[in-house]
PDB file of N, CA and C in Angstrom:
ATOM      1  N   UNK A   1       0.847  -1.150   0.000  1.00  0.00           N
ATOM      2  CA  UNK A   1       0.000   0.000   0.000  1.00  0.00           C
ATOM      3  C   UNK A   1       0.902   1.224   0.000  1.00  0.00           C
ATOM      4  N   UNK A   2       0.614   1.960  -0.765  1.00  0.00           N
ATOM      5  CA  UNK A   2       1.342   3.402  -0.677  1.00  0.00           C
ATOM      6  C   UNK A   2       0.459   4.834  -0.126  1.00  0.00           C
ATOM      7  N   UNK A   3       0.756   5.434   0.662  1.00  0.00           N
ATOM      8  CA  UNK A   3       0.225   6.872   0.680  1.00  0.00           C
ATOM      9  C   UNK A   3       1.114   8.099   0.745  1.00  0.00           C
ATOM     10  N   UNK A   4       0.651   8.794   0.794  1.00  0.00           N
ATOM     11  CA  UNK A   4       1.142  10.013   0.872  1.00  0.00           C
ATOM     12  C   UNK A   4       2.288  10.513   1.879  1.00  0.00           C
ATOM     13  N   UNK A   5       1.952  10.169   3.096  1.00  0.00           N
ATOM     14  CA  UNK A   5       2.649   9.980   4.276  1.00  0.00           C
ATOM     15  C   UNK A   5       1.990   9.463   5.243  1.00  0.00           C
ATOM     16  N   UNK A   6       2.635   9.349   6.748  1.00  0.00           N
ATOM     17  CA  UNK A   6       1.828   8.187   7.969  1.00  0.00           C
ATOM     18  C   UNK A   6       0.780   8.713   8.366  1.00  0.00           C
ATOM     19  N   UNK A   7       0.270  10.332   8.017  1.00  0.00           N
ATOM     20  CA  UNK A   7      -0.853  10.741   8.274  1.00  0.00           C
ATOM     21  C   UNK A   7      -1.892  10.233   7.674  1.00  0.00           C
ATOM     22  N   UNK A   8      -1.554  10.304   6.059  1.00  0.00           N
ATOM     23  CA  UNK A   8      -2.558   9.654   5.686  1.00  0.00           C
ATOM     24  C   UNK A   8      -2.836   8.223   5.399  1.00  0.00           C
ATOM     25  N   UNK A   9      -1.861   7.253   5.590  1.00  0.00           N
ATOM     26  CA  UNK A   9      -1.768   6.125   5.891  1.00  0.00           C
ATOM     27  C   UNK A   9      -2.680   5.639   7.617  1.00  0.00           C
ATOM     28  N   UNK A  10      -2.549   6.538   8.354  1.00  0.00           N
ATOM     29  CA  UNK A  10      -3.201   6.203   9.888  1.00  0.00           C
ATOM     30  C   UNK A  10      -4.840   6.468   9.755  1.00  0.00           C
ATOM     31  N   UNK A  11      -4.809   7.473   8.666  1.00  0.00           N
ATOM     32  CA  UNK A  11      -6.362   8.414   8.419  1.00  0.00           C
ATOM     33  C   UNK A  11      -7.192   6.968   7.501  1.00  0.00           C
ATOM     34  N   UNK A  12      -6.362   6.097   6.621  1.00  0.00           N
ATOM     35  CA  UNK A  12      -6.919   5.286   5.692  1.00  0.00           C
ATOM     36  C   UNK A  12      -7.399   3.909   6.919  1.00  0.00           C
ATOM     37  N   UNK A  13      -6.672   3.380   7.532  1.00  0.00           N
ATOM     38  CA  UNK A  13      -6.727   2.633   8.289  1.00  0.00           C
ATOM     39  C   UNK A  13      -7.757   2.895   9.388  1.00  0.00           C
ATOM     40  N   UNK A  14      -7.987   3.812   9.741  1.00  0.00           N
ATOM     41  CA  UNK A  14      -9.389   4.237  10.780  1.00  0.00           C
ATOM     42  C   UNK A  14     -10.369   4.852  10.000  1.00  0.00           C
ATOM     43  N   UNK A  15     -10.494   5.195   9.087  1.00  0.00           N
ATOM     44  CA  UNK A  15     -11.459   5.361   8.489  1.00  0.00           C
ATOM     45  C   UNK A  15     -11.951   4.239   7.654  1.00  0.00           C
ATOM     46  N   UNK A  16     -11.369   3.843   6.826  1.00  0.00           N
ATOM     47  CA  UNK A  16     -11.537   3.098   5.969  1.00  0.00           C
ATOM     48  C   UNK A  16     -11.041   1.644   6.279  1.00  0.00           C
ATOM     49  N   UNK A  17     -10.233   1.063   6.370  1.00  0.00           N
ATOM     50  CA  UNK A  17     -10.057  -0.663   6.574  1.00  0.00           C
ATOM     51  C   UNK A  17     -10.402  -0.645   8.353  1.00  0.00           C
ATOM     52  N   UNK A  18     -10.659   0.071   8.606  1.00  0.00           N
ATOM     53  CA  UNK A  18     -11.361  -0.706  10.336  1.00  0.00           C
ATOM     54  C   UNK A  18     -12.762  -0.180  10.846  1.00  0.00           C
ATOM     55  N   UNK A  19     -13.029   0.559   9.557  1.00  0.00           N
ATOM     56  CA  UNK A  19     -14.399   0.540   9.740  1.00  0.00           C
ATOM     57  C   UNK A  19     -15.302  -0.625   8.673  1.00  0.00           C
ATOM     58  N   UNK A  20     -14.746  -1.213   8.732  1.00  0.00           N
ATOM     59  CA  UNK A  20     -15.033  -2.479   7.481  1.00  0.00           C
ATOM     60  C   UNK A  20     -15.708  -3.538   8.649  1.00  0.00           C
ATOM     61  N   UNK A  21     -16.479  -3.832   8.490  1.00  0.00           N
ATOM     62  CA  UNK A  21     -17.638  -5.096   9.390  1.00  0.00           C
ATOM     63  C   UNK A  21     -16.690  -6.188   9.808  1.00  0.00           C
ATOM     64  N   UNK A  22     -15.838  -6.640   9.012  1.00  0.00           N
ATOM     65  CA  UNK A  22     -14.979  -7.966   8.974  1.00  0.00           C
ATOM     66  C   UNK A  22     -14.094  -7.710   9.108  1.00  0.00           C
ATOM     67  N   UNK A  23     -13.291  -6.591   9.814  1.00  0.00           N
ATOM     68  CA  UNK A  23     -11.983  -6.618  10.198  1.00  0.00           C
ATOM     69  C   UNK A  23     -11.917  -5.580  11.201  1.00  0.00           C
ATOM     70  N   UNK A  24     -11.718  -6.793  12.384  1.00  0.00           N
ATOM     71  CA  UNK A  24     -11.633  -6.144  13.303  1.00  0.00           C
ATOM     72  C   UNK A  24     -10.615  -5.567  14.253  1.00  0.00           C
ATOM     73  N   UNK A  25      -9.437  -6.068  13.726  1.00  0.00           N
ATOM     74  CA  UNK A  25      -7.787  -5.216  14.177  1.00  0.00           C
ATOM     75  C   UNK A  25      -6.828  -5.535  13.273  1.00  0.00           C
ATOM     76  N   UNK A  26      -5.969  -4.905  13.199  1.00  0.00           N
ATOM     77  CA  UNK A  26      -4.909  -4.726  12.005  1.00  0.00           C
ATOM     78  C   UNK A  26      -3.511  -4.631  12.447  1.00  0.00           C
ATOM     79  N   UNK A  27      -3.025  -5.437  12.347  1.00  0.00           N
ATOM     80  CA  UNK A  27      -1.516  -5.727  13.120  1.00  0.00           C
ATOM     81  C   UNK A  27      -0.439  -5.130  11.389  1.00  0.00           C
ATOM     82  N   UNK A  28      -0.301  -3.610  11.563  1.00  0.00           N
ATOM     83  CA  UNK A  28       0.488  -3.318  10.412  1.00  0.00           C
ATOM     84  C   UNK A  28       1.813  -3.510  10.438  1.00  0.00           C
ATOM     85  N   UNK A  29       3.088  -3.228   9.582  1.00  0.00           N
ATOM     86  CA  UNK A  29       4.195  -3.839   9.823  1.00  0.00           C
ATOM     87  C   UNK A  29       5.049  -2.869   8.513  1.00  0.00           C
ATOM     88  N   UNK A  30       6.468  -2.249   8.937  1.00  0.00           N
ATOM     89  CA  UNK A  30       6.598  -1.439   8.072  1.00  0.00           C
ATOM     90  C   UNK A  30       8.217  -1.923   7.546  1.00  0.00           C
ATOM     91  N   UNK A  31       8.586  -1.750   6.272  1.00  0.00           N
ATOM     92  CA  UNK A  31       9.856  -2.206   5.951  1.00  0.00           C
ATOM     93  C   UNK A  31      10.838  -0.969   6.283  1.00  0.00           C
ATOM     94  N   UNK A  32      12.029  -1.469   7.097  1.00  0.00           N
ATOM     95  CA  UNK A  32      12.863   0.011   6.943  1.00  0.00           C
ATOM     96  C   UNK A  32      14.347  -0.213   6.293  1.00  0.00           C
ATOM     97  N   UNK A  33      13.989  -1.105   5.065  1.00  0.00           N
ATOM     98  CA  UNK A  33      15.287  -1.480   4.308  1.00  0.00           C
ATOM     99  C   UNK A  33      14.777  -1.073   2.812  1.00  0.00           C
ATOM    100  N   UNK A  34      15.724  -0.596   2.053  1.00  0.00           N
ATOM    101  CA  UNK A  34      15.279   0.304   0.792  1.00  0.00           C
ATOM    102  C   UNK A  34      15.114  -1.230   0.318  1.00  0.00           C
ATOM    103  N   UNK A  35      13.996  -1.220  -0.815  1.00  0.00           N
ATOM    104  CA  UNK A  35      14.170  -2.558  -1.295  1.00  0.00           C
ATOM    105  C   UNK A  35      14.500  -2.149  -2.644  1.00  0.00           C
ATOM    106  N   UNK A  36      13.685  -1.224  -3.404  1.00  0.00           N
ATOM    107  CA  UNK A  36      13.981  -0.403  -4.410  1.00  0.00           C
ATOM    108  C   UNK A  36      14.727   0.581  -4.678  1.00  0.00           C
ATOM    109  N   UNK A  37      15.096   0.869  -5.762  1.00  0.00           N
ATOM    110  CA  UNK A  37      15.937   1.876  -6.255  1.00  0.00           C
ATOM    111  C   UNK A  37      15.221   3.319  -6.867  1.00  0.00           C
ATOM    112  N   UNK A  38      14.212   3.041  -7.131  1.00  0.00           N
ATOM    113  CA  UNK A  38      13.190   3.552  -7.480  1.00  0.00           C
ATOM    114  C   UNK A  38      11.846   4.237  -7.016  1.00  0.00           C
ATOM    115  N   UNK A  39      11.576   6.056  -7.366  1.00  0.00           N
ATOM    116  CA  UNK A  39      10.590   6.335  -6.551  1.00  0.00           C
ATOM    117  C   UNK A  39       9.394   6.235  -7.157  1.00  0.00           C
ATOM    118  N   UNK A  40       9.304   5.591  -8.765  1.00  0.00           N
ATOM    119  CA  UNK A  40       7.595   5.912  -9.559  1.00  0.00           C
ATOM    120  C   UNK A  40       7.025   4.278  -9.309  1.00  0.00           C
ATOM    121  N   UNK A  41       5.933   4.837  -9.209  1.00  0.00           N
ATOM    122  CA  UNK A  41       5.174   3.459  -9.187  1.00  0.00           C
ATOM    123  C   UNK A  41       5.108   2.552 -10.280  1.00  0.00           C
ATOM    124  N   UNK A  42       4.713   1.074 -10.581  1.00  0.00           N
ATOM    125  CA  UNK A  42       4.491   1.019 -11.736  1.00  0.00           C
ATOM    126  C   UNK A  42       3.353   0.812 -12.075  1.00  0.00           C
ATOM    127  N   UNK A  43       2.596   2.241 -12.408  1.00  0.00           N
ATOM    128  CA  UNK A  43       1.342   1.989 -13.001  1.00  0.00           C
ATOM    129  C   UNK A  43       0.664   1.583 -14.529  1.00  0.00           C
ATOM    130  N   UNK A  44       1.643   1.174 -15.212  1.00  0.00           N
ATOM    131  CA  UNK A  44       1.136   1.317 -16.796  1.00  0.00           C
ATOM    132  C   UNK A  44       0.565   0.158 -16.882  1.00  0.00           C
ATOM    133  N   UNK A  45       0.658  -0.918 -16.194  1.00  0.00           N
ATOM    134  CA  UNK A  45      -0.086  -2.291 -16.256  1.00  0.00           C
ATOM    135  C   UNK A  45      -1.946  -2.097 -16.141  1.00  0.00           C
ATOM    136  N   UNK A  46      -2.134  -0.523 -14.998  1.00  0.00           N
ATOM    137  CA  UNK A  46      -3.306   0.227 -14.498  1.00  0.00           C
ATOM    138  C   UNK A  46      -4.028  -0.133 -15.945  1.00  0.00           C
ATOM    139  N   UNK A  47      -3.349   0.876 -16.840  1.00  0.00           N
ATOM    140  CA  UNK A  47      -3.951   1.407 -18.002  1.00  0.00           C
ATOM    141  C   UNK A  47      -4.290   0.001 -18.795  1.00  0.00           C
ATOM    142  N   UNK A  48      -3.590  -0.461 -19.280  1.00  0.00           N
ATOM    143  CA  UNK A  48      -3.997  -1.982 -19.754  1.00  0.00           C
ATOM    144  C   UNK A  48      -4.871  -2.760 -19.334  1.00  0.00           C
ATOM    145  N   UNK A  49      -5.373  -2.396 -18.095  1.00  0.00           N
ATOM    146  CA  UNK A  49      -6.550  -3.781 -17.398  1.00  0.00           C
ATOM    147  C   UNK A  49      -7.688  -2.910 -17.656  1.00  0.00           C
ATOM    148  N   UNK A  50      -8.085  -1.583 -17.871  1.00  0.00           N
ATOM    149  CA  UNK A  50      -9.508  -1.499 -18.364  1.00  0.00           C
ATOM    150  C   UNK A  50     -10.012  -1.259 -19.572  1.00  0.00           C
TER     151      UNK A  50
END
């Protein structure tokens, strides 16, 4: 999952995935090793699936 920053990453998670009927706690978990080299997403696969 990507956001913007932990604000809005904390804002998505209480609003949105724990106000969801079926999930009722969320044990999140964060990487702090670069895995990538790279800051763009890869979205062009996006464009192809509709």
């Amino acid at each position: 999952m990507v956001t913007a920053d932990l604000q809005a990453y904390n804002r998505f998670m209480r609003n949105k995935l724990l106000s969801l009927p079926s999930v009722s706690h969320v044990e999140p978990g964060f990487g702090l090793e670069q895995v990538l080299g790279r800051t763009a997403l890869p979205l062009d696969q996006l464009a192809s699936a509709s």
